[in-house]
PDB file of N, CA and C in Angstrom:
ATOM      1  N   UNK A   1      -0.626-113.153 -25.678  1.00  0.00           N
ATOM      2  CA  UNK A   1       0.274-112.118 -25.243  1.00  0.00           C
ATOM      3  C   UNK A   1      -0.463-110.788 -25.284  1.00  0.00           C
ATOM      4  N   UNK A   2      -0.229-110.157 -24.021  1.00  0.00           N
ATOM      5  CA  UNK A   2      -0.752-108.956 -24.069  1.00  0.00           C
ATOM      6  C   UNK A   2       0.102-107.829 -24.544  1.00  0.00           C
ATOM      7  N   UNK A   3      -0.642-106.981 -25.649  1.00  0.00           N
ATOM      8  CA  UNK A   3       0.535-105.754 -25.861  1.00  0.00           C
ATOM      9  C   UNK A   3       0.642-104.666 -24.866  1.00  0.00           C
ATOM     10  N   UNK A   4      -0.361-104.616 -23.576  1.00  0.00           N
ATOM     11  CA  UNK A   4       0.226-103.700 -22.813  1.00  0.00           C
ATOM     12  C   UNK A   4       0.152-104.555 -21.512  1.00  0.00           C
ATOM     13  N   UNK A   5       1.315-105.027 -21.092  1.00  0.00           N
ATOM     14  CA  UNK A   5       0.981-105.825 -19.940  1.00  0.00           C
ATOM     15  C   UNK A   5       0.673-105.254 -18.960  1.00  0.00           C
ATOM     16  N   UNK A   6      -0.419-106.145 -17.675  1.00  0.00           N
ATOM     17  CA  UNK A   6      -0.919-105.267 -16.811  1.00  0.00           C
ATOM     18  C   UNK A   6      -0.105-104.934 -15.812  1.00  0.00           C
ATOM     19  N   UNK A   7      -0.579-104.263 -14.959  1.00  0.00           N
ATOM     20  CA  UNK A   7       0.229-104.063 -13.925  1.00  0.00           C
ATOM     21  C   UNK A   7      -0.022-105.124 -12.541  1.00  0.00           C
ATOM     22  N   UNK A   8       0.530-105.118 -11.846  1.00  0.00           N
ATOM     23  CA  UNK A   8       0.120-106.258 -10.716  1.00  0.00           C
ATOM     24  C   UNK A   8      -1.265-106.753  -9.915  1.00  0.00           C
ATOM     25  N   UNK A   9      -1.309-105.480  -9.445  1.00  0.00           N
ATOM     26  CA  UNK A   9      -2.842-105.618  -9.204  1.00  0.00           C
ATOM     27  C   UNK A   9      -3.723-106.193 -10.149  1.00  0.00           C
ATOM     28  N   UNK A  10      -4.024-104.962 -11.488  1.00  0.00           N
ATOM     29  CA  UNK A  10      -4.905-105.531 -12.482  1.00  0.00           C
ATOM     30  C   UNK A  10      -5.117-106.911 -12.714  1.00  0.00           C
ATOM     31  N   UNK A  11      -3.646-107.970 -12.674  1.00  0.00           N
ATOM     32  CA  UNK A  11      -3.270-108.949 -13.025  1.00  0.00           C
ATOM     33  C   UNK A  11      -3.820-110.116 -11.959  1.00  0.00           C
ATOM     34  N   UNK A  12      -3.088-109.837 -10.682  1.00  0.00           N
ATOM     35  CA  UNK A  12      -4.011-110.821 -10.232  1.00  0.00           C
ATOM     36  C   UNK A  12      -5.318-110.295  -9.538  1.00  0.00           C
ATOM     37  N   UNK A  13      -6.690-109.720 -10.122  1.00  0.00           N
ATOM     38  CA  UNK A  13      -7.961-109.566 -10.200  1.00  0.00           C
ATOM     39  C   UNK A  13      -8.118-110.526 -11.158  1.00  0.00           C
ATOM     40  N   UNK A  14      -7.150-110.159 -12.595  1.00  0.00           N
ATOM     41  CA  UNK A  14      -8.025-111.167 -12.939  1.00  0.00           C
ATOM     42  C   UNK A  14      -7.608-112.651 -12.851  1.00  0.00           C
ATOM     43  N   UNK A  15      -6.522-112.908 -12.194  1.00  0.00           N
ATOM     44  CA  UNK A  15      -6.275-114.826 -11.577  1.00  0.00           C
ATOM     45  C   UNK A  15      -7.283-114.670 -11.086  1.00  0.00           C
ATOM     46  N   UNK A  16      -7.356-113.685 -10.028  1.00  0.00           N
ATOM     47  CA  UNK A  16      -8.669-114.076  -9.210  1.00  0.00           C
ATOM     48  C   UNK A  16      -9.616-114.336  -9.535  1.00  0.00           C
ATOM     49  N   UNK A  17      -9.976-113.792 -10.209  1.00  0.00           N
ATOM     50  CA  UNK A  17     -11.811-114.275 -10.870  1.00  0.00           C
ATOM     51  C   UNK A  17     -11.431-115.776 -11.760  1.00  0.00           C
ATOM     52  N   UNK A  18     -10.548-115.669 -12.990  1.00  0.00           N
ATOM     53  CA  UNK A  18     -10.034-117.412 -12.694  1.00  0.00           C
ATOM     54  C   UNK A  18     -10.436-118.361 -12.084  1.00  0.00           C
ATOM     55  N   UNK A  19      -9.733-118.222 -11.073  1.00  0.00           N
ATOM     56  CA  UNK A  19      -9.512-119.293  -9.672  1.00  0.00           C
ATOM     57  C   UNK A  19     -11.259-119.444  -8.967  1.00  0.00           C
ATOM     58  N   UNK A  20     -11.401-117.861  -9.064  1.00  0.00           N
ATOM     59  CA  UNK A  20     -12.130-118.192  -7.813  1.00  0.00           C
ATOM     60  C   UNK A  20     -13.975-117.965  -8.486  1.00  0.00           C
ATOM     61  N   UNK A  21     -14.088-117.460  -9.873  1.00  0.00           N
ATOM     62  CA  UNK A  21     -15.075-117.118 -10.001  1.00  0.00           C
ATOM     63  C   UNK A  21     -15.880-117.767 -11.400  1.00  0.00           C
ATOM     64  N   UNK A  22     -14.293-117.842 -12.082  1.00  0.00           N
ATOM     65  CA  UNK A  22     -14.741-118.733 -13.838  1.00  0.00           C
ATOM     66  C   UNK A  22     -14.613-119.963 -13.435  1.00  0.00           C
ATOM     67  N   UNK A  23     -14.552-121.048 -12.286  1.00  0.00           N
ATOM     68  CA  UNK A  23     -14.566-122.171 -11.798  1.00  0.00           C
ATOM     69  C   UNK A  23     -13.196-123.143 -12.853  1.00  0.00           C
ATOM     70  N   UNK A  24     -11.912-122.590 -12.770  1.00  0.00           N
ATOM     71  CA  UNK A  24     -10.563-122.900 -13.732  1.00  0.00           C
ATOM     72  C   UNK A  24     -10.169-123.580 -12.273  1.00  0.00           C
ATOM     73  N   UNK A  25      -9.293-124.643 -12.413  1.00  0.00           N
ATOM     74  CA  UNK A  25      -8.329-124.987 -11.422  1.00  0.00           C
ATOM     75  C   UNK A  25      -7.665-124.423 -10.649  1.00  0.00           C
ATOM     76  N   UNK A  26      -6.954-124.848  -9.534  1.00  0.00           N
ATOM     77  CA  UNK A  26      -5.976-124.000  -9.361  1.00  0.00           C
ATOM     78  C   UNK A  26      -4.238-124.106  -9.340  1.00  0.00           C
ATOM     79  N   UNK A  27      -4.325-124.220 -10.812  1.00  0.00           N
ATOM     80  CA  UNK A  27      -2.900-124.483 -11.357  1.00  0.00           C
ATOM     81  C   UNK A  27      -1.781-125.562 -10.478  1.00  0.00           C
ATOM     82  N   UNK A  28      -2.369-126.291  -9.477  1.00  0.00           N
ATOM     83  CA  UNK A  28      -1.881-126.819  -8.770  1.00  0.00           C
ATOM     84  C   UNK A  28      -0.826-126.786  -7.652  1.00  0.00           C
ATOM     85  N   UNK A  29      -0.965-125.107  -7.409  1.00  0.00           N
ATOM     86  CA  UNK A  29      -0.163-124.649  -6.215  1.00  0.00           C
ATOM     87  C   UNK A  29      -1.101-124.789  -5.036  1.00  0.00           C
ATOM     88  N   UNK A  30       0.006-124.890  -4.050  1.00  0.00           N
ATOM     89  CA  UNK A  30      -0.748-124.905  -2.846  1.00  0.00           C
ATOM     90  C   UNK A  30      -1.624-123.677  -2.443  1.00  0.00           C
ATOM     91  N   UNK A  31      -2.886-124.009  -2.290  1.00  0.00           N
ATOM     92  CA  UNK A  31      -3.680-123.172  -1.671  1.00  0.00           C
ATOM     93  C   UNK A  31      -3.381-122.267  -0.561  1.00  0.00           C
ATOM     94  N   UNK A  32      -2.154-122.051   0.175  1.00  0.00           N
ATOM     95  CA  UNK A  32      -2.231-122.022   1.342  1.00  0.00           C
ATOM     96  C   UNK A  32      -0.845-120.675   0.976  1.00  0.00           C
ATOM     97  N   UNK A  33      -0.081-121.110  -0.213  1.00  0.00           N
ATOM     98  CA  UNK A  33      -0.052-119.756  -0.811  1.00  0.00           C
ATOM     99  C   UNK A  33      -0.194-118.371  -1.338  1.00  0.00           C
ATOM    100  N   UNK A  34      -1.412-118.602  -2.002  1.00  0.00           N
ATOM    101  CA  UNK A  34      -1.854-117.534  -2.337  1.00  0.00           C
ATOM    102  C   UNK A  34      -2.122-116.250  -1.105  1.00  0.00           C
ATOM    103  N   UNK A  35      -2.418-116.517   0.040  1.00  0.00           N
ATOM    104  CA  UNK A  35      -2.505-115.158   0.403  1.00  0.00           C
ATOM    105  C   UNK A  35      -1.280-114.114   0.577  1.00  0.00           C
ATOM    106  N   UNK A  36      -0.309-115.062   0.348  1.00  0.00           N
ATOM    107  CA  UNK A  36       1.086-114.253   0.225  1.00  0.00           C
ATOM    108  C   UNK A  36       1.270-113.623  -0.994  1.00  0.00           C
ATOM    109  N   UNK A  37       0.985-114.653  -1.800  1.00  0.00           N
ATOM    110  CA  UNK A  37       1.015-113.765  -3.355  1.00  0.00           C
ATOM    111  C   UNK A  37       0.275-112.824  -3.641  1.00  0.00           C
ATOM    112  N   UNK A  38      -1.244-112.645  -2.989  1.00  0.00           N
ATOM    113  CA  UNK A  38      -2.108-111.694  -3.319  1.00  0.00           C
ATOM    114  C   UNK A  38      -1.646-110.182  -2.488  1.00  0.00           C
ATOM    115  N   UNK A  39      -1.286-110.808  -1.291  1.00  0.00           N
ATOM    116  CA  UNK A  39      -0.413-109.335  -0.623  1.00  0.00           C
ATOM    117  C   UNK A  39       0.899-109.191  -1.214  1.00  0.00           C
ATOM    118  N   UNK A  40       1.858-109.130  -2.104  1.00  0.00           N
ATOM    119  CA  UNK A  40       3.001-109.209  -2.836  1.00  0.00           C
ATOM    120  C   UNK A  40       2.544-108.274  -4.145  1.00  0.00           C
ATOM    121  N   UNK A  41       1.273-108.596  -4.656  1.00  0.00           N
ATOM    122  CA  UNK A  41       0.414-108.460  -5.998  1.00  0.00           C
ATOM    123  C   UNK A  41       0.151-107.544  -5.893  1.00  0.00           C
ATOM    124  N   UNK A  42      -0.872-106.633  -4.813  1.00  0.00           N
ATOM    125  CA  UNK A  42      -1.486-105.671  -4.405  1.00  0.00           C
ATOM    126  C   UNK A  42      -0.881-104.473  -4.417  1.00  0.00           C
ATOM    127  N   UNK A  43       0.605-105.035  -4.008  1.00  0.00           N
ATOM    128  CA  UNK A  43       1.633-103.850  -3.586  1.00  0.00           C
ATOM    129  C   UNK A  43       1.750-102.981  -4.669  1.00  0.00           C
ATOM    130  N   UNK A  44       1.996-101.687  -4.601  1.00  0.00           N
ATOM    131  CA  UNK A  44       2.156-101.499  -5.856  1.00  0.00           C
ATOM    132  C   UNK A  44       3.290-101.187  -6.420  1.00  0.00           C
ATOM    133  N   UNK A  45       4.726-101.323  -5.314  1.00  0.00           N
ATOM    134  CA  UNK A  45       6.124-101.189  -5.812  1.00  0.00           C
ATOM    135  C   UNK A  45       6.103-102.491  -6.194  1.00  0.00           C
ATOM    136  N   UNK A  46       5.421-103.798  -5.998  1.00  0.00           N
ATOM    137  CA  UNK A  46       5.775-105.107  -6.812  1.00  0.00           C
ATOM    138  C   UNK A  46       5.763-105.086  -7.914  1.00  0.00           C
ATOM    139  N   UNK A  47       6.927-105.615  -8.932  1.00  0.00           N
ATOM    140  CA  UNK A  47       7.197-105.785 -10.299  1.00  0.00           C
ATOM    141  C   UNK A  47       6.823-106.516 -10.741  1.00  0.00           C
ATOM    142  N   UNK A  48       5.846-106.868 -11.633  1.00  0.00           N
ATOM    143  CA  UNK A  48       5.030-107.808 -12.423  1.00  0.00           C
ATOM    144  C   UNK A  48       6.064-108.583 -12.797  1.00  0.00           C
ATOM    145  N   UNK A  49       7.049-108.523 -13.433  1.00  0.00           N
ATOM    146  CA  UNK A  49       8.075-109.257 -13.807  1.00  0.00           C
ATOM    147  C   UNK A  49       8.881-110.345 -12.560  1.00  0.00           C
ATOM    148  N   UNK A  50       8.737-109.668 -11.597  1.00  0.00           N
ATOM    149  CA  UNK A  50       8.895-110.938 -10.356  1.00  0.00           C
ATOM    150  C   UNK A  50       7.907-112.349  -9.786  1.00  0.00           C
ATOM    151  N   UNK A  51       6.289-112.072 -10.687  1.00  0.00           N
ATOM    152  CA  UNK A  51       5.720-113.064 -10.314  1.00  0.00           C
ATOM    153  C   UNK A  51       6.298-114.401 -10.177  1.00  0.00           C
ATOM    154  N   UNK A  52       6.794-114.877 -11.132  1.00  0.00           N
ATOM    155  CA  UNK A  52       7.148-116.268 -10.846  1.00  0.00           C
ATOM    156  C   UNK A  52       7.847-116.429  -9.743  1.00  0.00           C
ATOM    157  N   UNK A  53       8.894-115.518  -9.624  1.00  0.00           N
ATOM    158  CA  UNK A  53       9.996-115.866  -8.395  1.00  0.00           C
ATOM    159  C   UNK A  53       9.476-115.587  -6.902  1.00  0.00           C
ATOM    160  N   UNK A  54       7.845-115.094  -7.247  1.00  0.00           N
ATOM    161  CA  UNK A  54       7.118-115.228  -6.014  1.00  0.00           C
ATOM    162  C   UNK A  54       6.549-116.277  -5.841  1.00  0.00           C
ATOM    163  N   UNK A  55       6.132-116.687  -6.887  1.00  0.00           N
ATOM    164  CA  UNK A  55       5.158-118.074  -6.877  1.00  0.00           C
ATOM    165  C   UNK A  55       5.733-119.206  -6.143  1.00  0.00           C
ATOM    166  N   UNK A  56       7.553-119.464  -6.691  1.00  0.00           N
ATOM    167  CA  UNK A  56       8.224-120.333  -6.281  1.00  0.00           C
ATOM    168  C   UNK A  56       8.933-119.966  -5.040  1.00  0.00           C
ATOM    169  N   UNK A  57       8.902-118.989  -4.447  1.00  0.00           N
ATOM    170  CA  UNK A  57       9.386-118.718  -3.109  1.00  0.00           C
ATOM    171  C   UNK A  57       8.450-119.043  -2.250  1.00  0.00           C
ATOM    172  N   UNK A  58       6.857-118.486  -2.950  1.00  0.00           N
ATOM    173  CA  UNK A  58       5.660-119.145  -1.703  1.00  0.00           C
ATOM    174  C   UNK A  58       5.917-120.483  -1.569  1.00  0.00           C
ATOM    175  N   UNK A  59       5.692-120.880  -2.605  1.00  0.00           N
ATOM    176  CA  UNK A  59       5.776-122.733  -3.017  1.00  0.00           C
ATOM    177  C   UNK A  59       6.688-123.217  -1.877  1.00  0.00           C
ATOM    178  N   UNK A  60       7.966-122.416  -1.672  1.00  0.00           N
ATOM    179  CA  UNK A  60       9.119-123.468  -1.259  1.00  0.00           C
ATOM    180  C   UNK A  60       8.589-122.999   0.116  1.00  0.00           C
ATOM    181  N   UNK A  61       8.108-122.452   0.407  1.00  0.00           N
ATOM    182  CA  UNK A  61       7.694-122.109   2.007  1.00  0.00           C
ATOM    183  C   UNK A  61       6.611-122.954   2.672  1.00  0.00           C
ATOM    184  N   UNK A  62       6.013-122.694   1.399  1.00  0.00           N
ATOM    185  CA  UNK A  62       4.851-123.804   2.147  1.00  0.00           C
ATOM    186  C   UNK A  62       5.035-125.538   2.230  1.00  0.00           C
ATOM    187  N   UNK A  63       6.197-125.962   1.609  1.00  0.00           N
ATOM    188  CA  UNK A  63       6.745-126.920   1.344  1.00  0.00           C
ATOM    189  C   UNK A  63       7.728-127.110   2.572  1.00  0.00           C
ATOM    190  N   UNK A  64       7.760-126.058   3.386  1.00  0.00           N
ATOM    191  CA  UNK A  64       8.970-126.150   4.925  1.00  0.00           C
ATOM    192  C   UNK A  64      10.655-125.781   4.402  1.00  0.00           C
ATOM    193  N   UNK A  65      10.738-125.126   3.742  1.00  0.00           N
ATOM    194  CA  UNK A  65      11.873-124.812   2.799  1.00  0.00           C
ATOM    195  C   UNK A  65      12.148-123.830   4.121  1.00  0.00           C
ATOM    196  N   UNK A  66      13.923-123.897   4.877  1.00  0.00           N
ATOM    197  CA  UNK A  66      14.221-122.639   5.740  1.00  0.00           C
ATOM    198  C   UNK A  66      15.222-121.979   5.340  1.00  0.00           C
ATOM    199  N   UNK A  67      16.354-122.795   4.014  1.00  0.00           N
ATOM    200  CA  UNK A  67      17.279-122.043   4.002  1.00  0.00           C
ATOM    201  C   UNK A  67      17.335-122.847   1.904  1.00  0.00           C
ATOM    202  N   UNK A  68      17.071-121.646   1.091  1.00  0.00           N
ATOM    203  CA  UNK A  68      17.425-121.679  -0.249  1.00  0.00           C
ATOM    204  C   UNK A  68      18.534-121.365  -0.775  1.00  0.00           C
ATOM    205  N   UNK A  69      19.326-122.304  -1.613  1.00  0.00           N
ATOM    206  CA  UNK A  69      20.167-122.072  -1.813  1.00  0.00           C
ATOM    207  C   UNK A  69      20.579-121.918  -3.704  1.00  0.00           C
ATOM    208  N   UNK A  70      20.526-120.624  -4.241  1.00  0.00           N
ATOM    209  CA  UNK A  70      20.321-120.079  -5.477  1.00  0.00           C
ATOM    210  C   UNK A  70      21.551-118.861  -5.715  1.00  0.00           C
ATOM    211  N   UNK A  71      22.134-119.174  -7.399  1.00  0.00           N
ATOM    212  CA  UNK A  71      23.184-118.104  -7.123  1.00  0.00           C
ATOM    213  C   UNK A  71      22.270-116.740  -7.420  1.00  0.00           C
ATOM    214  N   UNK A  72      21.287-116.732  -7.577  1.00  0.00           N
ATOM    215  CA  UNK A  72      20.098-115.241  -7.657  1.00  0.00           C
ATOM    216  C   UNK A  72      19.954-115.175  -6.323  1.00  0.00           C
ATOM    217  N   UNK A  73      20.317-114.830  -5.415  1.00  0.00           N
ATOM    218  CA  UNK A  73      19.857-114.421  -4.105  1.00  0.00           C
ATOM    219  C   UNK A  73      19.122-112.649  -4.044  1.00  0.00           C
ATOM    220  N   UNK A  74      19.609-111.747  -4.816  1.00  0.00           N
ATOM    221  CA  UNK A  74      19.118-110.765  -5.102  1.00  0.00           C
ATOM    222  C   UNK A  74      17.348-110.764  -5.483  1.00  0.00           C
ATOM    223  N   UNK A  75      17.106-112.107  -6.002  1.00  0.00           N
ATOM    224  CA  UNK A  75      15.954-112.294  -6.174  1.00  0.00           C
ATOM    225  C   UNK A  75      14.646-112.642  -5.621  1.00  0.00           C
ATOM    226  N   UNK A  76      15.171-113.556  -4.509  1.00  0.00           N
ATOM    227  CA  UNK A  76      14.633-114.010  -3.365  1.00  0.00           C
ATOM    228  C   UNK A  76      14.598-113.474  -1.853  1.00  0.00           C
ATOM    229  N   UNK A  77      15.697-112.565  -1.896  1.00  0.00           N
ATOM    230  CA  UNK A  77      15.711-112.083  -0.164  1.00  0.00           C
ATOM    231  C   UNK A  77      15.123-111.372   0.001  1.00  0.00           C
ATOM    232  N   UNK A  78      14.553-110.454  -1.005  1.00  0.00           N
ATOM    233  CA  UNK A  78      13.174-109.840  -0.780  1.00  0.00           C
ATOM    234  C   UNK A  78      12.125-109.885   0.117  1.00  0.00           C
ATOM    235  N   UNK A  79      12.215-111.152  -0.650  1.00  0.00           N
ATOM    236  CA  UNK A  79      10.597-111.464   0.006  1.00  0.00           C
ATOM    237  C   UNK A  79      10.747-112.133   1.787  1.00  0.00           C
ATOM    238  N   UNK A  80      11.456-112.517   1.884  1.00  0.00           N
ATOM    239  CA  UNK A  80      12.232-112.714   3.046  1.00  0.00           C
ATOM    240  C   UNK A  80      11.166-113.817   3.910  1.00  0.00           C
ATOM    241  N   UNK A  81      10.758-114.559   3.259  1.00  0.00           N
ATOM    242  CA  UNK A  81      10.318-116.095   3.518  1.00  0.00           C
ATOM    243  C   UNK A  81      11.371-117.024   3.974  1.00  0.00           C
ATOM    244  N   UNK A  82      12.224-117.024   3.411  1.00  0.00           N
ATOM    245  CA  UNK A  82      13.434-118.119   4.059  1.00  0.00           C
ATOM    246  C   UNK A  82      14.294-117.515   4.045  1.00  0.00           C
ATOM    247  N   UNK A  83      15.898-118.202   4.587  1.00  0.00           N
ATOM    248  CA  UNK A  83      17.424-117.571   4.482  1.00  0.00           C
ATOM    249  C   UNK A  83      17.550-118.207   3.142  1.00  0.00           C
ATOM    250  N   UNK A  84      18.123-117.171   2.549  1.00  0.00           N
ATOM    251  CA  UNK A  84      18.492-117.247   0.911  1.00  0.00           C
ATOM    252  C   UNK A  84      20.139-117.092   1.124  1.00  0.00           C
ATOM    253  N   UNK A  85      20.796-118.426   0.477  1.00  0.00           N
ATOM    254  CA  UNK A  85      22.193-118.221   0.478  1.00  0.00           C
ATOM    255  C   UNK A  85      22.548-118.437  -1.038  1.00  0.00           C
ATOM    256  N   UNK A  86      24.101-117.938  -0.938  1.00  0.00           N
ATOM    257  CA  UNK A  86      24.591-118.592  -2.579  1.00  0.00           C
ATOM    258  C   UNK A  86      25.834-119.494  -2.275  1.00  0.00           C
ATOM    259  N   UNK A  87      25.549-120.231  -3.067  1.00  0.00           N
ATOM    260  CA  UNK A  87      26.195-121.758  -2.927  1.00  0.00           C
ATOM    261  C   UNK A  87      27.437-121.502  -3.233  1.00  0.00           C
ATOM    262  N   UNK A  88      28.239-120.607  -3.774  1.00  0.00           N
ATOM    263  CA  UNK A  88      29.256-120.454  -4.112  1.00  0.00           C
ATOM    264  C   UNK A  88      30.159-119.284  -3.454  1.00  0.00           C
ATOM    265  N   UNK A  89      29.305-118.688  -2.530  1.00  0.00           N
ATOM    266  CA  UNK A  89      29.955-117.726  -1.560  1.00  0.00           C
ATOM    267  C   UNK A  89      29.834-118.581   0.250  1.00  0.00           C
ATOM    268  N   UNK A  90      30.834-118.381   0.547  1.00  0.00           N
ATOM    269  CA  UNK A  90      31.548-118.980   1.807  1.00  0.00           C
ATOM    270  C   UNK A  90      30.578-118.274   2.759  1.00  0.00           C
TER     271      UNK A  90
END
């Protein structure tokens, strides 16, 4: 745990060197992801605290995902990869 967590960018530089430079796996996401995440990362209004819910929005995209259905929709329409609905609104 870091006591000052980084900020986005900082953060994935260093996945990047990870992945691409300390010869580590690649956590077993699709490859074909990451360039979405790295432009998401870069940004610098992106909230470090949203990584995951980027990770799994790339994921479901690259997986042919067109319409998600989550009662967090606030979380996902963001990124605006698929139609994000909530299962409990008509």
């Amino acid at each position: 745990m870091l006591a000052k967590p980084l900020d986005a960018a900082e953060a994935a530089k260093r996945i990047r060197f990870f992945r691409e430079e300390a010869g580590c796996l690649h956590c077993g996401y699709d490859p074909r992801t990451w360039d979405t995440i790295w432009d998401h990362l870069h940004d610098r209004h992106f909230k470090p605290s949203r990584t995951f819910d980027l990770v799994l929005a790339t994921t479901l995209q690259a997986h042919g995902v067109k319409v998600f259905y989550t009662r967090n929709t606030a979380d996902f329409a963001p990124f605006d990869l698929f139609e994000v609905r909530n299962p409990e609104k008509p």
